[in-house]
Protein backbone atom coordinates (compact mmCIF):
# COMPACT_ATOMS: atom_id res chain seq x y z
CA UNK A 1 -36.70 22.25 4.29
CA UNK A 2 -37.18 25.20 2.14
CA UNK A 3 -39.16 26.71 4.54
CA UNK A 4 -36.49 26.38 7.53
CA UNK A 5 -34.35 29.15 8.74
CA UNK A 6 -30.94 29.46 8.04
CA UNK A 7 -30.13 29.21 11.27
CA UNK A 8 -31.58 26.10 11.66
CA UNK A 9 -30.26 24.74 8.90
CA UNK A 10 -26.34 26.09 10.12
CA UNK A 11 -26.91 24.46 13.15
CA UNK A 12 -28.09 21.08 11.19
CA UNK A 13 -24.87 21.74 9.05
CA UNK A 14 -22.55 21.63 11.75
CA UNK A 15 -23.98 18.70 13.91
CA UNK A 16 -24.16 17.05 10.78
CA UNK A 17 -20.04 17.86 10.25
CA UNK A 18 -19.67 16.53 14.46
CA UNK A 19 -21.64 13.46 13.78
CA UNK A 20 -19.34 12.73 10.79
CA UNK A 21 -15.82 13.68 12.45
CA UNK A 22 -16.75 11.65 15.54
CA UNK A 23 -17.51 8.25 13.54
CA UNK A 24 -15.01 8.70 11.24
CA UNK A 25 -12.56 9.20 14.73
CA UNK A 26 -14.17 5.92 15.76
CA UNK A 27 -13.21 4.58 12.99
CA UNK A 28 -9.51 5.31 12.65
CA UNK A 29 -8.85 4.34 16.44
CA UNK A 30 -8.21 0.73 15.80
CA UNK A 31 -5.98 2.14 12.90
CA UNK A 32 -3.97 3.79 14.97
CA UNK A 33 -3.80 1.39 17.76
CA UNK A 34 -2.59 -1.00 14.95
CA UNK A 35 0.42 1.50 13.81
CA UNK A 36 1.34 2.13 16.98
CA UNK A 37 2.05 -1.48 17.94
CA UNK A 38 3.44 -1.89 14.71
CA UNK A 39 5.55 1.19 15.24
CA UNK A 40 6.72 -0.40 18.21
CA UNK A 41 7.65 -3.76 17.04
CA UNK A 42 4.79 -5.32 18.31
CA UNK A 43 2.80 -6.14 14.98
CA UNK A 44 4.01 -9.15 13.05
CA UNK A 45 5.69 -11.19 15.20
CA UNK A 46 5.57 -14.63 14.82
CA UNK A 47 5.55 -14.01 10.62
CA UNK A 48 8.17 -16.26 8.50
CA UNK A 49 9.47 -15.12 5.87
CA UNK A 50 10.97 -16.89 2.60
CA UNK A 51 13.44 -15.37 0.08
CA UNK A 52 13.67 -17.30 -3.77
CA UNK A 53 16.85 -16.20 -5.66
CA UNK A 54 15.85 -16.83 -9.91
CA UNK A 55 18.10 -16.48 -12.70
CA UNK A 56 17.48 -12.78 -14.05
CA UNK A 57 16.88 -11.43 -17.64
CA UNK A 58 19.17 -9.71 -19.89
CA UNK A 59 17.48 -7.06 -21.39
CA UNK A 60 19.62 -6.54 -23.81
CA UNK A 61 18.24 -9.72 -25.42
CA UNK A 62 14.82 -8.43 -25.89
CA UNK A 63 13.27 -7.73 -29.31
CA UNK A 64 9.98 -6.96 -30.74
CA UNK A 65 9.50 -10.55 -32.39
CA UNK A 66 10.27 -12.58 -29.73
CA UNK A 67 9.28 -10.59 -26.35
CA UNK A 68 11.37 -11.28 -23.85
CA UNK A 69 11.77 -14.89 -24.34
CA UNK A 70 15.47 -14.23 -25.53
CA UNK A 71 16.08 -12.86 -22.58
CA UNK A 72 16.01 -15.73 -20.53
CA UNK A 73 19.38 -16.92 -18.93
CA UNK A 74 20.24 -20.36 -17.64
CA UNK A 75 21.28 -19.73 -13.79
CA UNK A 76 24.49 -20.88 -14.60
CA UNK A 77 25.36 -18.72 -17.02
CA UNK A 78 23.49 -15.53 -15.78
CA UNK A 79 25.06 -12.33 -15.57
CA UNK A 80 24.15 -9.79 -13.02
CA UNK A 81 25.41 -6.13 -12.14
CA UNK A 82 25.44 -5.20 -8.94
CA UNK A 83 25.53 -1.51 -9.41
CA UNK A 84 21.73 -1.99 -8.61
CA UNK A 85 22.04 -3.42 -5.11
């Protein structure tokens, strides 16, 4: 290849950089396809869902000896702030 003119080896370059773009376009199509449909709705229907409420931990209980162990609340007794939601 030394011996090749530049030429040559620009023209190599750049039907090297088509080859690439055009496979890598290939590639993507089905990616695409896929947003679109889920863009439109389309993607994911028929999925179930499932929600778990658990008691939460108080942070305020944690401590370098014990981890977050004291933390732990009974469900009953939990308290929660909603100035998160």
């Amino acid at each position: 290849m030394a011996d090749t003119p530049k030429r040559i080896k620009r023209l190599l370059r750049e039907q090297g950089g088509r080859a690439h773009e055009e496979e890598l376009r290939r590639a993507l199509v089905p990616v695409a396809e896929a947003f679109k449909r889920w863009e439109h709705g389309e993607l994911g229907s028929g999925w179930r869902y499932q929600a778990y409420v658990v008691a939460p931990l108080n942070a305020a209980k944690f401590n370098a000896d014990e981890g977050i162990r004291e933390g732990r609340q009974k469900g009953s007794q939990a308290t929660l702030s909603l100035e998160r939601f």
